[in-house]
C-alpha atoms as a PDB file:
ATOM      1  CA  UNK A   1      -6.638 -63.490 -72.049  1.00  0.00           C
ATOM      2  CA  UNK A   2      -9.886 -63.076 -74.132  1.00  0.00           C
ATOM      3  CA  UNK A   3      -9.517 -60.207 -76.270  1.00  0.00           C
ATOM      4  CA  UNK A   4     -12.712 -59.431 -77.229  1.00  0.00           C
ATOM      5  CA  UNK A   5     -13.853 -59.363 -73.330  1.00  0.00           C
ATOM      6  CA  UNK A   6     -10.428 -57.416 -72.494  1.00  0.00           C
ATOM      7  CA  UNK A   7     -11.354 -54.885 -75.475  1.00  0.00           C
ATOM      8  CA  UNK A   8     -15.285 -54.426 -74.211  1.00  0.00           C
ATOM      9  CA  UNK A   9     -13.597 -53.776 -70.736  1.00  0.00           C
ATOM     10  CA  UNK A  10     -11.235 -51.372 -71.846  1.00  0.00           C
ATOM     11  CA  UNK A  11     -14.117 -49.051 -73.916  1.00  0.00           C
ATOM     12  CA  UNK A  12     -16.137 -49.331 -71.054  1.00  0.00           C
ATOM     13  CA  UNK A  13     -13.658 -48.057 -68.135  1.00  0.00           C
ATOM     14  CA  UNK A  14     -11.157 -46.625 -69.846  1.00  0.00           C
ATOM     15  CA  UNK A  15      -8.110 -47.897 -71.770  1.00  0.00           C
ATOM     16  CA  UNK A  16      -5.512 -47.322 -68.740  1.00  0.00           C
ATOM     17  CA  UNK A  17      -7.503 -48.506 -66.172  1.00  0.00           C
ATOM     18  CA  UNK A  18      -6.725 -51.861 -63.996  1.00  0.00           C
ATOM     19  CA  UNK A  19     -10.695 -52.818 -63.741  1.00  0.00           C
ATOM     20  CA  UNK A  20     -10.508 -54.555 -67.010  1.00  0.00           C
ATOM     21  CA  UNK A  21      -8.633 -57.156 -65.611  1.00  0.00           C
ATOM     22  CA  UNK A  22      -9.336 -57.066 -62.098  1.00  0.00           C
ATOM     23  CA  UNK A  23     -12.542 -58.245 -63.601  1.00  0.00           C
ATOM     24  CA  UNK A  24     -11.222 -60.844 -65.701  1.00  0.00           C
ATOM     25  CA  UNK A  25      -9.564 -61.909 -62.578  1.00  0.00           C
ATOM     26  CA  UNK A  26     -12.675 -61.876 -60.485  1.00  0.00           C
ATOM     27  CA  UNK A  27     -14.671 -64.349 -62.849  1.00  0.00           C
ATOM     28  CA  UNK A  28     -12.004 -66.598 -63.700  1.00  0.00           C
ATOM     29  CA  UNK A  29     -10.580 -65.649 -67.010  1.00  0.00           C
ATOM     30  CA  UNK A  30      -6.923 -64.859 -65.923  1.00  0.00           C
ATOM     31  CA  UNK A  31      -5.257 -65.485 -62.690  1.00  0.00           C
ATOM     32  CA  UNK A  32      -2.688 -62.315 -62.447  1.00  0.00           C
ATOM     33  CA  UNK A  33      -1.358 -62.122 -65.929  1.00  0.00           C
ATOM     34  CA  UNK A  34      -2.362 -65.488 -67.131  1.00  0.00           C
ATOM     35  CA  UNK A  35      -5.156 -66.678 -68.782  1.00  0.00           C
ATOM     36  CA  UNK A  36      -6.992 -69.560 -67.415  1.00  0.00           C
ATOM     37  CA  UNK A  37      -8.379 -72.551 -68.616  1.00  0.00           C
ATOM     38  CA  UNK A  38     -11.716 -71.077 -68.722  1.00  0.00           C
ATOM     39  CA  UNK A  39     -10.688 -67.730 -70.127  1.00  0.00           C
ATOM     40  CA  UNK A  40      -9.578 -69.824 -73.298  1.00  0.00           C
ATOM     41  CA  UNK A  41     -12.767 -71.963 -73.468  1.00  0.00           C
ATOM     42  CA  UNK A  42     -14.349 -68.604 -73.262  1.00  0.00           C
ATOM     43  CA  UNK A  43     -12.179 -67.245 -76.490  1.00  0.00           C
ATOM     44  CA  UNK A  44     -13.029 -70.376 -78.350  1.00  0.00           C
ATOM     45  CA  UNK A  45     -16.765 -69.871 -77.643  1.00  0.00           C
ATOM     46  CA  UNK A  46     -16.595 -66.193 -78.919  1.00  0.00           C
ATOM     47  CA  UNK A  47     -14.678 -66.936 -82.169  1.00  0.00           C
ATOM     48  CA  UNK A  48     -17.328 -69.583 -83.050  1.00  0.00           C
ATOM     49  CA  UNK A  49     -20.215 -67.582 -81.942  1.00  0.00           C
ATOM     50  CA  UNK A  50     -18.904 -64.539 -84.066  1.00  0.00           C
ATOM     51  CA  UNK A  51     -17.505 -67.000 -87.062  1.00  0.00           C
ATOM     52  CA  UNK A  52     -20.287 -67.343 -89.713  1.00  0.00           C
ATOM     53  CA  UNK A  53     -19.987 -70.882 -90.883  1.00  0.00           C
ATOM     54  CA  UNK A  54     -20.122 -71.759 -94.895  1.00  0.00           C
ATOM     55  CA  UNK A  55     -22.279 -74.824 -93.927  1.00  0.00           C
ATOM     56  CA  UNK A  56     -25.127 -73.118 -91.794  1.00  0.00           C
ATOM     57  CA  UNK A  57     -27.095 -71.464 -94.331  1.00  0.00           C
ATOM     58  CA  UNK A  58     -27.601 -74.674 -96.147  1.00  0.00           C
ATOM     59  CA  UNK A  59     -28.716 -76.402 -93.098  1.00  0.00           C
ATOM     60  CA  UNK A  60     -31.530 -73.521 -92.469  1.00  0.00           C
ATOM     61  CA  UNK A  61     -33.095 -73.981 -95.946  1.00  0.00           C
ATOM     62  CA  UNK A  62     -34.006 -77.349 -94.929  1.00  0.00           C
ATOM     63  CA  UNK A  63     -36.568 -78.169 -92.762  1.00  0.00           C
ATOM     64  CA  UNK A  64     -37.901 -81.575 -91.001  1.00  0.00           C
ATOM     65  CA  UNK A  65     -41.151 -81.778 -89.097  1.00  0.00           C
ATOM     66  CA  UNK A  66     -41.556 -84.136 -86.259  1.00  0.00           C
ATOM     67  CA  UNK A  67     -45.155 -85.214 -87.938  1.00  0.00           C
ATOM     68  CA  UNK A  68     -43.862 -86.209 -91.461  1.00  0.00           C
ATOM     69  CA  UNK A  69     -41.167 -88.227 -89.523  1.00  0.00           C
ATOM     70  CA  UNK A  70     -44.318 -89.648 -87.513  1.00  0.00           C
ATOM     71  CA  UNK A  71     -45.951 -90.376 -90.529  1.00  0.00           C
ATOM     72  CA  UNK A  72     -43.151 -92.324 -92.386  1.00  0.00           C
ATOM     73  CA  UNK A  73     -41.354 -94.103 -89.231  1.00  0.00           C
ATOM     74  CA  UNK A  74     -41.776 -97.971 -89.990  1.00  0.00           C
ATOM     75  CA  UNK A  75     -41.503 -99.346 -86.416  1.00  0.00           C
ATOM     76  CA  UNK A  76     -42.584 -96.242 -83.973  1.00  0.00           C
ATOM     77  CA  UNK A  77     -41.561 -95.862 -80.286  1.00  0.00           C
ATOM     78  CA  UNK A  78     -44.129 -96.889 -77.407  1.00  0.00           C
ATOM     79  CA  UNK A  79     -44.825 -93.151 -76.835  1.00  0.00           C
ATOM     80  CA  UNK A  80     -45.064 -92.905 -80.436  1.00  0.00           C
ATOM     81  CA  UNK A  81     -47.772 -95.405 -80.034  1.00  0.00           C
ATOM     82  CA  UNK A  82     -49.526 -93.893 -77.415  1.00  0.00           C
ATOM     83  CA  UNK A  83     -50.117 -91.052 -79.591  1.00  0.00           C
ATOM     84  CA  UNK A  84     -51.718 -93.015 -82.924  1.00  0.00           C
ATOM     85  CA  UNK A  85     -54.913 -94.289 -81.067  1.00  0.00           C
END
């Protein structure tokens, strides 16, 4: 079952209450005391929303313009083209 939605459930209605996971139920994420397919895919998409990454700061220093790319492209696209009249 996804923890961190199971956890936001439980601080929201109450830590013995059954809506928690009635409501995981009702969108998918467990069937009865299982977790689902989709309740997984939804862990996995947490944990790599949450996990900062040691490669995505480097990728934010640089940055690429669409015109310099323009500018330097040896054989442009027809729409590309289009646009140097």
């Amino acid at each position: 079952m996804p923890k961190f939605l199971e956890e936001k459930l439980k601080k929201e209605y109450g830590a013995n209450s059954k809506i928690p996971y009635k409501v995981m139920n009702s969108i998918g994420a467990m069937k009865g005391n299982q977790e689902t397919a989709k309740g997984a895919a939804m862990e996995r998409k947490h944990e790599r929303a949450t996990k900062p990454e040691a490669h995505e700061s480097s990728h934010r220093a640089v940055t690429h313009s669409v015109g310099h790319y323009i500018e330097r492209s040896s054989k442009p696209t027809k729409s590309l083209r289009r646009e140097r009249h």
